[in-house]
Protein backbone atom coordinates (compact mmCIF):
# COMPACT_ATOMS: atom_id res chain seq x y z
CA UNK A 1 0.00 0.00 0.00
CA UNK A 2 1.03 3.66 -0.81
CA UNK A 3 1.70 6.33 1.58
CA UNK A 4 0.23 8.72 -0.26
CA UNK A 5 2.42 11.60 1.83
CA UNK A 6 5.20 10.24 0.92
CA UNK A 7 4.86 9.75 -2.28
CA UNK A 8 5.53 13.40 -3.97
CA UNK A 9 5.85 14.60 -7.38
CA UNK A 10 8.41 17.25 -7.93
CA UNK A 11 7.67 20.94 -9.21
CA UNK A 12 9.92 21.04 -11.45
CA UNK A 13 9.57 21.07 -15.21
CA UNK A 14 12.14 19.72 -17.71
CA UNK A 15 11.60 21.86 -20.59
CA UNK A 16 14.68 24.21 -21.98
CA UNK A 17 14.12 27.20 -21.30
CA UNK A 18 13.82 28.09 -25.30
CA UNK A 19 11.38 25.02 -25.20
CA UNK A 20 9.21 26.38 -22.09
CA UNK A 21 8.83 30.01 -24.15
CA UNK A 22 7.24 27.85 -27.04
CA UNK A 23 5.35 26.01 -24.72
CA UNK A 24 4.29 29.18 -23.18
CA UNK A 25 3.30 30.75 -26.44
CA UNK A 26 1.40 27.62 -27.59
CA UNK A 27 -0.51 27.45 -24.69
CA UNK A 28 -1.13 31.16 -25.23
CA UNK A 29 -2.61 30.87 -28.97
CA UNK A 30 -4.58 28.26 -27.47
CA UNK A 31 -6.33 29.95 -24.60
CA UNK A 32 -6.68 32.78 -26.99
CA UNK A 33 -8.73 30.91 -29.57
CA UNK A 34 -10.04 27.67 -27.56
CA UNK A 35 -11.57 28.44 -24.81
CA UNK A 36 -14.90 30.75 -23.69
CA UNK A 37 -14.71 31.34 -19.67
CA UNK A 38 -12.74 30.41 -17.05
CA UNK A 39 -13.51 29.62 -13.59
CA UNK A 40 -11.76 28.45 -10.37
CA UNK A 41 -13.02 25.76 -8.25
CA UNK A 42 -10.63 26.54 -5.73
CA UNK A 43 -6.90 27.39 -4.95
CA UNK A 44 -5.99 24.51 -6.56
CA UNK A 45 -8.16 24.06 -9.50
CA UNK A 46 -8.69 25.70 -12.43
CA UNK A 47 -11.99 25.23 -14.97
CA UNK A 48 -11.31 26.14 -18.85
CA UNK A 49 -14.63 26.01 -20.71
CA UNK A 50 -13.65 25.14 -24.45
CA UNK A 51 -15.18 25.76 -27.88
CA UNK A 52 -17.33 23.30 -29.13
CA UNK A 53 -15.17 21.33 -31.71
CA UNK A 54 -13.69 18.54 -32.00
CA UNK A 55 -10.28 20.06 -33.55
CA UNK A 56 -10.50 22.08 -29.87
CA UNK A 57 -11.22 18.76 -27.44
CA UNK A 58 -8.48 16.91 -29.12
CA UNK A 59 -5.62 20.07 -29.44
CA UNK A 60 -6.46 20.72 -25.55
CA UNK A 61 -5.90 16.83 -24.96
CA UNK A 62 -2.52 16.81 -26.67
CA UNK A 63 -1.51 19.86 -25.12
CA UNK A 64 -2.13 18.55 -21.50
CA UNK A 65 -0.07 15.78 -22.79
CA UNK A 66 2.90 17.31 -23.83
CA UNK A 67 2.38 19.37 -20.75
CA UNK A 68 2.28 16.61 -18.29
CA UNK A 69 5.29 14.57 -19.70
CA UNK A 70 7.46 17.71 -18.77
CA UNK A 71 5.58 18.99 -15.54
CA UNK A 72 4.32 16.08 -14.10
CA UNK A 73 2.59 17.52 -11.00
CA UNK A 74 -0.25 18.70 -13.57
CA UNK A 75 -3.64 17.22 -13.23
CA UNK A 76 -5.28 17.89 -16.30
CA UNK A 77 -8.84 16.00 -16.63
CA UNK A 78 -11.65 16.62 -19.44
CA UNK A 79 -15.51 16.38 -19.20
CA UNK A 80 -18.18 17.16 -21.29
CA UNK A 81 -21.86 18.18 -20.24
CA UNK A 82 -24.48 18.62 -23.02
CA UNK A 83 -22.19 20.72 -25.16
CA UNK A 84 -20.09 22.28 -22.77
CA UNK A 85 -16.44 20.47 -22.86
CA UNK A 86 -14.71 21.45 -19.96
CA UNK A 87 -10.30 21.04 -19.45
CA UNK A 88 -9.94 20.93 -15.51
CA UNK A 89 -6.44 22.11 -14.38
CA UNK A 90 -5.11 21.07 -10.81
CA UNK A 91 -2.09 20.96 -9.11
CA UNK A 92 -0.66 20.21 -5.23
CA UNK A 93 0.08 23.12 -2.68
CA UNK A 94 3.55 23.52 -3.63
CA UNK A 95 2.53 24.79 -7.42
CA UNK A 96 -0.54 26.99 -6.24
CA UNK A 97 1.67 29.77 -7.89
CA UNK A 98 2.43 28.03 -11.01
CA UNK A 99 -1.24 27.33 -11.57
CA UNK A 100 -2.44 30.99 -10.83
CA UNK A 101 0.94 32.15 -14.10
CA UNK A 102 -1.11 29.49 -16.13
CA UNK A 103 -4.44 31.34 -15.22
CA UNK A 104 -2.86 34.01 -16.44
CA UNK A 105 -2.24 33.71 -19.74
CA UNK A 106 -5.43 32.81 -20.12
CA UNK A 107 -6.41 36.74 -18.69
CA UNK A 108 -3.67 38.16 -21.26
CA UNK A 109 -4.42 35.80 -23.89
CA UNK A 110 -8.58 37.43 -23.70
């Protein structure tokens, strides 16, 4: 059985730092043209509301990918109600700040 408080993953992400600007602008473009309201759940959770397309669903889905081979401590999870498809964005205590720069660009990218 895991102890799940000892089991941590680090904040830490293992793009270059050229790579992280890309990533940075990608996700940028993205939030820009993907997504139509934002909400927080809490502290530690983040609610994008996406267009409704499929091109969208599956670009956010690769994104959250890429994103979680390099920064691991990234929740991402997907849902859909009626036609609302929602990308849900968490992360642990120790990358509450990291999660409100992401929030961010979503502000600068509207």
């Amino acid at each position: 059985m895991w102890d799940t408080e000892s089991v941590r993953i680090p904040i830490a992400c293992t793009l270059s730092a050229e790579d992280a600007d890309e990533r940075v602008n990608e996700w940028r473009e993205f939030l820009s043209s993907s997504t139509t309201s934002v909400d927080w759940v809490n502290e530690h959770h983040l609610r994008l509301h996406l267009r409704n397309q499929t091109s969208v669903l599956e670009h956010a889905a690769d994104l959250a990918r890429r994103e979680q081979v390099c920064c691991a401590f990234f929740d991402f999870s997907f849902e859909t109600i009626a036609d609302d498809h929602v990308m849900s964005v968490q992360v642990p205590a120790d990358a509450l700040s990291i999660l409100q720069d992401f929030a961010a660009l979503v502000a600068r990218s509207s």
